[in-house]
Protein backbone atom coordinates (compact mmCIF):
# COMPACT_ATOMS: atom_id res chain seq x y z
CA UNK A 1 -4.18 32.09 -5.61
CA UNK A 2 -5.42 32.76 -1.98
CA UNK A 3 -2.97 34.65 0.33
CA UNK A 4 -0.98 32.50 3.14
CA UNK A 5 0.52 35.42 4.44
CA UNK A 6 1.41 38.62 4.16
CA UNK A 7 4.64 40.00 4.13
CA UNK A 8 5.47 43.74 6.14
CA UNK A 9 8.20 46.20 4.21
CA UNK A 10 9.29 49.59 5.42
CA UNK A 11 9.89 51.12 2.40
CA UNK A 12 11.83 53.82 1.52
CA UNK A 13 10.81 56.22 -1.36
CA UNK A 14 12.84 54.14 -4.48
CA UNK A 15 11.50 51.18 -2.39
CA UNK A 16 8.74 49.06 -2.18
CA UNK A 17 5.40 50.25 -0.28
CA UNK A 18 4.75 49.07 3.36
CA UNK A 19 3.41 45.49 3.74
CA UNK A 20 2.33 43.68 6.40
CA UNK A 21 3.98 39.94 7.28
CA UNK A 22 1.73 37.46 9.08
CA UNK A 23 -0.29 34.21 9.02
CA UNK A 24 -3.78 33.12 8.33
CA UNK A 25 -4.93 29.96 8.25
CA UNK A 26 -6.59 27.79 5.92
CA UNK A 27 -8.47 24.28 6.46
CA UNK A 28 -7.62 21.26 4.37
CA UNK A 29 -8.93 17.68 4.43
CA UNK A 30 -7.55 14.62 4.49
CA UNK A 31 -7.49 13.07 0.57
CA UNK A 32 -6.49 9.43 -0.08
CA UNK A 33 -4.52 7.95 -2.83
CA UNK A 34 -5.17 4.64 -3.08
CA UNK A 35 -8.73 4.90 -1.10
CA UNK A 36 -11.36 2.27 -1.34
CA UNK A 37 -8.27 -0.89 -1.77
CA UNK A 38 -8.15 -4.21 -0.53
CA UNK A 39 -6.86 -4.85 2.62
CA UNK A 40 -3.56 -5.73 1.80
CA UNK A 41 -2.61 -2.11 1.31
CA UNK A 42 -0.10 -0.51 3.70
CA UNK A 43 -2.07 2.19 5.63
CA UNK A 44 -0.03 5.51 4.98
CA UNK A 45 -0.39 9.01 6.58
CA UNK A 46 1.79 11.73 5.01
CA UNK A 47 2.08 15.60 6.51
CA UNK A 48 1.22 17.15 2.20
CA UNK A 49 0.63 15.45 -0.86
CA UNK A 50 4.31 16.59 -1.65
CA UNK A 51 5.42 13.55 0.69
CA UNK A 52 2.10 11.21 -0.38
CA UNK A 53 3.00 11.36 -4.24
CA UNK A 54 6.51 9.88 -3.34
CA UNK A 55 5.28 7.53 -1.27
CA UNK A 56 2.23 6.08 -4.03
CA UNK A 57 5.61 6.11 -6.03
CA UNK A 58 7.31 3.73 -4.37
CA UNK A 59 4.39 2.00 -2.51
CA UNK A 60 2.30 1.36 -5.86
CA UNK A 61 -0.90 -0.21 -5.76
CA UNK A 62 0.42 -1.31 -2.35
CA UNK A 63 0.10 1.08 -0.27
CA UNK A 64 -3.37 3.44 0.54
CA UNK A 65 -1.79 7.08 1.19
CA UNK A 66 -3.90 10.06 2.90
CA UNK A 67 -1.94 13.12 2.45
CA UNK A 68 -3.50 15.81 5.02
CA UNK A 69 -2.67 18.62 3.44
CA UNK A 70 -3.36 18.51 -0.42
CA UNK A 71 -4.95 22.07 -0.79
CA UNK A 72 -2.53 24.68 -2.06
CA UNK A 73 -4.31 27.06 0.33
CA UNK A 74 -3.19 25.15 3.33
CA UNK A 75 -0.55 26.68 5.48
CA UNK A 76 1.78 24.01 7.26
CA UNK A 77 2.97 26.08 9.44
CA UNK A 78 -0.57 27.36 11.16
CA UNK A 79 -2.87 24.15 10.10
CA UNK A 80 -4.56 22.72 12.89
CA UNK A 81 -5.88 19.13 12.26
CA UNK A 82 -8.76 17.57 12.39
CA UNK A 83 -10.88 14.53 13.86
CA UNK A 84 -10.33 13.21 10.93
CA UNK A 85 -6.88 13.67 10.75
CA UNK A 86 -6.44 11.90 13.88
CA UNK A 87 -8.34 9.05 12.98
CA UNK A 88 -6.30 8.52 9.35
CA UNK A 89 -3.22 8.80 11.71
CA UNK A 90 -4.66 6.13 14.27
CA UNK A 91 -4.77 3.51 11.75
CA UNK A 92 -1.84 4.34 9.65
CA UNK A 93 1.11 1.97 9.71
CA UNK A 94 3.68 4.46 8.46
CA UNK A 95 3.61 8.01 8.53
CA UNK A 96 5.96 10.57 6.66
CA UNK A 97 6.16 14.18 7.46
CA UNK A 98 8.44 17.15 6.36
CA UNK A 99 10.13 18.09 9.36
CA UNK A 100 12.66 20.60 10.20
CA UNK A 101 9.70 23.28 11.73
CA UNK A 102 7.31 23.23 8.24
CA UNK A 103 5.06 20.48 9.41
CA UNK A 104 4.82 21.27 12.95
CA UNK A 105 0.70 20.23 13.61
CA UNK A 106 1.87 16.41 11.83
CA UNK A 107 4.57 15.99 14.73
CA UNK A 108 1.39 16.08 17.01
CA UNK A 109 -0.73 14.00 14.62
CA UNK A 110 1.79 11.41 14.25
CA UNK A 111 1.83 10.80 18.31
CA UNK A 112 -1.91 9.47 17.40
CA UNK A 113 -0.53 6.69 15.12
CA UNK A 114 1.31 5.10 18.25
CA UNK A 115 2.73 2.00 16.58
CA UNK A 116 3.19 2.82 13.13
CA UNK A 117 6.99 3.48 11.75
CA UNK A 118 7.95 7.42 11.74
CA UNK A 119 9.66 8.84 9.25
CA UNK A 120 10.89 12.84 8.77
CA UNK A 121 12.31 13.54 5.33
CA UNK A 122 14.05 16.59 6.82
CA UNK A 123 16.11 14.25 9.09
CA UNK A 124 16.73 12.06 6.14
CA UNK A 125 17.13 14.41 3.13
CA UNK A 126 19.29 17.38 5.01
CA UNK A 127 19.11 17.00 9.18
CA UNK A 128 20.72 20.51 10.52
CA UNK A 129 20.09 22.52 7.32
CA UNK A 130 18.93 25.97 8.18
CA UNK A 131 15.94 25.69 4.95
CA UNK A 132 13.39 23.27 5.66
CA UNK A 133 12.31 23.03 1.76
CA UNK A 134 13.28 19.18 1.56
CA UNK A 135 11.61 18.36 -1.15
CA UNK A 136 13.11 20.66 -3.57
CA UNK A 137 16.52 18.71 -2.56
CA UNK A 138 16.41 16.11 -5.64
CA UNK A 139 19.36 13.88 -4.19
CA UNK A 140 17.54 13.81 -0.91
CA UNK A 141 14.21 12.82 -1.76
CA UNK A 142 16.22 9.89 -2.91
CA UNK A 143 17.14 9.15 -0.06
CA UNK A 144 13.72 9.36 1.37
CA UNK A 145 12.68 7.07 -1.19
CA UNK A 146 15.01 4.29 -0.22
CA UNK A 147 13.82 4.97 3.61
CA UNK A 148 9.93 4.66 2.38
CA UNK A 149 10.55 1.29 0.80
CA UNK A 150 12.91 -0.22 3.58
CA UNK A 151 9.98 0.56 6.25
CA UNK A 152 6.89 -0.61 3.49
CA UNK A 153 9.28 -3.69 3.17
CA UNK A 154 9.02 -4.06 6.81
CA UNK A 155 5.62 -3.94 7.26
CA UNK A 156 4.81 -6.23 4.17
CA UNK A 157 7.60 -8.35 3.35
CA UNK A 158 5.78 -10.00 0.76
CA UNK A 159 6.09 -6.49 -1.14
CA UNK A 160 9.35 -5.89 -0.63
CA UNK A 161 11.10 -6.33 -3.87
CA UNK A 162 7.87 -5.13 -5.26
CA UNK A 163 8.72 -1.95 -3.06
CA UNK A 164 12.82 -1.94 -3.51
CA UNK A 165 12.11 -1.80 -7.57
CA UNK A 166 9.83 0.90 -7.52
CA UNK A 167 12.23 3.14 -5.69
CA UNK A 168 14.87 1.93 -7.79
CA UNK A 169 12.85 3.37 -10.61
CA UNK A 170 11.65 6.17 -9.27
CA UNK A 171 15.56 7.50 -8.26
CA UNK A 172 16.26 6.78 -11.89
CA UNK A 173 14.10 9.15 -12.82
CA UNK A 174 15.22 11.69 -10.25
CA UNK A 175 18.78 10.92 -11.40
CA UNK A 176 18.07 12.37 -15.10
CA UNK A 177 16.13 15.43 -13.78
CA UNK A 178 19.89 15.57 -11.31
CA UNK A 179 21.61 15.62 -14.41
CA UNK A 180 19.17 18.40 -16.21
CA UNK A 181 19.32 20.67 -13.22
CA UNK A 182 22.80 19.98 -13.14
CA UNK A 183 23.62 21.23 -16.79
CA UNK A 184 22.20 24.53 -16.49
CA UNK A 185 24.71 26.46 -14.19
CA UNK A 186 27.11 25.18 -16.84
CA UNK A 187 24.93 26.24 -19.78
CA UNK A 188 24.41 29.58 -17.98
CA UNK A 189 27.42 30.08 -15.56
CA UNK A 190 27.25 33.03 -13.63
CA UNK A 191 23.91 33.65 -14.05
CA UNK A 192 21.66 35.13 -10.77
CA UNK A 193 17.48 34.99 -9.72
CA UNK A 194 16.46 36.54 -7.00
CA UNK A 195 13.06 34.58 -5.01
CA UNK A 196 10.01 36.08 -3.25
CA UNK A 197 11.14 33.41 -0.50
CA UNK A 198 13.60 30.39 -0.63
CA UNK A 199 11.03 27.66 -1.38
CA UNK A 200 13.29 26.39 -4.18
CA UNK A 201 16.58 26.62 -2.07
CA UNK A 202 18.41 23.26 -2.60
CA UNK A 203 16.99 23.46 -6.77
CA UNK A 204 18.81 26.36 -7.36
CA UNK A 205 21.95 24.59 -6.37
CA UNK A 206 21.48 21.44 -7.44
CA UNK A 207 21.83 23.85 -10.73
CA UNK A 208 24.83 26.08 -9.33
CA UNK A 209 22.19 29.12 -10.27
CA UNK A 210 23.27 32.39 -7.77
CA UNK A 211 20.46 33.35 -5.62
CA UNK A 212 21.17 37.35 -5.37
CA UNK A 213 18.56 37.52 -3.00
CA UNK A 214 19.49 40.66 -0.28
CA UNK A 215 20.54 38.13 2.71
CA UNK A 216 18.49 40.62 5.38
CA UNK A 217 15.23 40.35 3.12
CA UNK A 218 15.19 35.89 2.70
CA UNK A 219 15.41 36.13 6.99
CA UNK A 220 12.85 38.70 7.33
CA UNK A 221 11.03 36.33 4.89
CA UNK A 222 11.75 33.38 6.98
CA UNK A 223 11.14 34.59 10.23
CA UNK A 224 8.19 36.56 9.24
CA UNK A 225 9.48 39.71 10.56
CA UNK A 226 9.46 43.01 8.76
CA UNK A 227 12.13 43.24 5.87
CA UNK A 228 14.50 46.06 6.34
CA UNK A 229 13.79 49.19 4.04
CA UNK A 230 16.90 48.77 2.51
CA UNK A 231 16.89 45.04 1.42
CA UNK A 232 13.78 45.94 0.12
CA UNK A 233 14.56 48.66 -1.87
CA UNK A 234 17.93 46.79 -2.98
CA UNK A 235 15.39 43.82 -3.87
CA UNK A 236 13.77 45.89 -6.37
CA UNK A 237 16.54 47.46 -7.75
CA UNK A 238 17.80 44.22 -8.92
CA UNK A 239 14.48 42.94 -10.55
CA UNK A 240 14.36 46.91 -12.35
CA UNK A 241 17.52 47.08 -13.52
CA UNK A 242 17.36 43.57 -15.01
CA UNK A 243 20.73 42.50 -12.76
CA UNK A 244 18.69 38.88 -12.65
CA UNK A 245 17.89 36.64 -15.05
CA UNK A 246 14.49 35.31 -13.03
CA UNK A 247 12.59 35.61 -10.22
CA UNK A 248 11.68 32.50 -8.98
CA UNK A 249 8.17 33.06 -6.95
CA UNK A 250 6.40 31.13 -4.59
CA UNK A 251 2.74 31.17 -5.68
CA UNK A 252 1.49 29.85 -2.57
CA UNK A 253 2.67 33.11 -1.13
CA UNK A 254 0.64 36.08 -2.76
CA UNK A 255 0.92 39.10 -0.65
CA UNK A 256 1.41 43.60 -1.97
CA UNK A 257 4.92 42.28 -1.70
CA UNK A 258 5.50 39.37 -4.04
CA UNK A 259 2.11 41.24 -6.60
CA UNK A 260 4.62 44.08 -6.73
CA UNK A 261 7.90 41.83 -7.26
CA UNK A 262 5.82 39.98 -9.90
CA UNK A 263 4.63 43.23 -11.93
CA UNK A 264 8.11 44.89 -11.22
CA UNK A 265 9.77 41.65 -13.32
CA UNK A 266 7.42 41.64 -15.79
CA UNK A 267 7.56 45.08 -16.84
CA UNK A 268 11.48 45.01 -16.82
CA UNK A 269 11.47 41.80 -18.73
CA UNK A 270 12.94 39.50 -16.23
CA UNK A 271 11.36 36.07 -16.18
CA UNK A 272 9.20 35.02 -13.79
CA UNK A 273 9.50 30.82 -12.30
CA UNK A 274 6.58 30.11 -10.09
CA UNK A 275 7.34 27.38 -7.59
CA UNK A 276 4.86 26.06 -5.21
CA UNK A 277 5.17 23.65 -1.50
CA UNK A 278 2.16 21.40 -2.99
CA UNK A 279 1.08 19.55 -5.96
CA UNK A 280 0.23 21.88 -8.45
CA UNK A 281 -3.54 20.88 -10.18
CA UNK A 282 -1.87 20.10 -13.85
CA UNK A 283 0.59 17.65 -12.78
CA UNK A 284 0.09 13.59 -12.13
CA UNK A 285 2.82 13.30 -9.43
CA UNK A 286 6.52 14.04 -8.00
CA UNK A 287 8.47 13.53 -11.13
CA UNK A 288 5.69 15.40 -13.67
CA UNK A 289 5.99 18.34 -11.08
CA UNK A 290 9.79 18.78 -10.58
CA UNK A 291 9.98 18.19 -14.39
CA UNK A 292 8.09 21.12 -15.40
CA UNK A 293 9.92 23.14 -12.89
CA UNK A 294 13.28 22.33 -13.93
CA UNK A 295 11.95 22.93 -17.21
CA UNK A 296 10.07 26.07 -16.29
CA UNK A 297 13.78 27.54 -15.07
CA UNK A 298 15.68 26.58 -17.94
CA UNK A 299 13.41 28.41 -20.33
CA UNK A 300 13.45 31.76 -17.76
CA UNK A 301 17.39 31.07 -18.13
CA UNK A 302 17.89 30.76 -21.75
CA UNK A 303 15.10 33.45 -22.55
């Protein structure tokens, strides 16, 4: 997996090596879902293919979605977009982006679509949350969802039952993957991970699963500043010592940093979740993907 960033540690002797934290940038193109329909398709512009796989839920064969960033490569936070990009946005009648600082280059990009409806999941799902991660907020992309088909309803009334059913179906299966997550803290109660970086924030409580995570090494994380020696070192003490039951890692993040959390939990025996911030290659949309992660942490929790 190609490196996003990489992450700086001071470390102290029973610590972890110094790393460096910082940004580099990676292109992606725009990709359609739905390209090449009639003309009766909603014109959609979404910030990742996170946001356009909920919105080809809901929107069907009714909507055509470009999701600009659909490469796993792709940094949100540094992308910079494209002609392209600006001409998907021009013509889109809706656009849905992330929000909350992630998707910063798509609040520019969505100026270019000047009368299509706006919508920002973060203001939807969890508006004045300090993690940004919407998506992994199950109950919230719900609520996205029902926002996606009242504003495709909007635009094509014709659809709009068409649109209000899909969603309907689509939160039904978010509901049972609620319930899943749900039953683990209780299958598993007081059980602790600790995560390369708090991708899978609102997951983990959704399933009342402890993240032990030092407090001083998830900010350095988030603000991409150096992590303290000490959270460090107390980061790796609980992998080593097997104190966790997982370590949930963010794949999309490689850096000396997460390699070494990775090889320090495998060699101790602690199981290792890897989460991602885009569509992972092997899965056909929203649902598949937060299926197999659910799944992937309830096997780490029961091994």
């Amino acid at each position: 997996m190609t490196s996003r960033r990489t992450t700086s540690v001071l470390a102290a002797a029973s610590a972890l090596a110094v790393f460096a934290l910082g940004a580099c940038s990676s292109t992606s193109s725009s990709s359609g879902s739905g390209a090449g329909g009639g003309s009766d398709q909603v014109k959609v512009v979404a910030s990742t293919d996170v946001w356009g796989s909920v919105v080809s839920a809901v929107g069907g064969d009714k909507v055509q979605v470009t999701s600009i960033i659909h490469d796993p490569s792709a940094d949100p936070h540094s992308y910079e977009s494209t002609a392209d990009d600006a001409l998907a946005a021009k013509k889109a009648q809706l656009t849905l982006g992330n929000g909350g600082g992630y998707d910063e280059f798509f609040t520019k990009l969505s100026g270019e679509a000047a009368s299509a409806k706006k919508l920002v999941a973060y203001d939807i799902a969890k508006p004045g949350e300090e993690n940004e991660h919407v998506w992994y907020d199950l109950p919230g992309v719900e609520k996205v969802a029902d926002q996606v088909a009242a504003a495709l309803g909007e635009i094509q009334p014709a659809s709009k039952q068409k649109f209000d059913d899909n969603a309907k179906a689509f939160k039904s299966q978010l509901d049972g993957l609620i319930k899943k997550a749900s039953a683990l803290g209780a299958a598993h109660p007081d059980t602790k991970v600790v995560v390369t970086e708090p991708v899978a924030h609102y997951l983990l409580k959704t399933a009342n699963i402890a993240d032990a995570t030092p407090k001083a090494f998830s900010d350095a994380i988030e603000n991409e500043t150096d992590v303290p020696a000490a959270a460090a070192s107390e980061f790796t003490k609980l992998i080593k010592e097997k104190q966790v039951k997982a370590l949930v890692n963010n794949v999309q993040t490689v850096t000396p940093l997460t390699k070494q959390a990775v090889a320090d939990a495998k060699a101790s025996g602690v199981a290792v979740v890897d989460v991602s911030e885009t569509l992972p290659a092997n899965v056909t949309g929203y649902i598949d993907w937060m299926t197999k992660d659910v799944d992937s942490l309830s096997g780490a929790l029961s091994s």
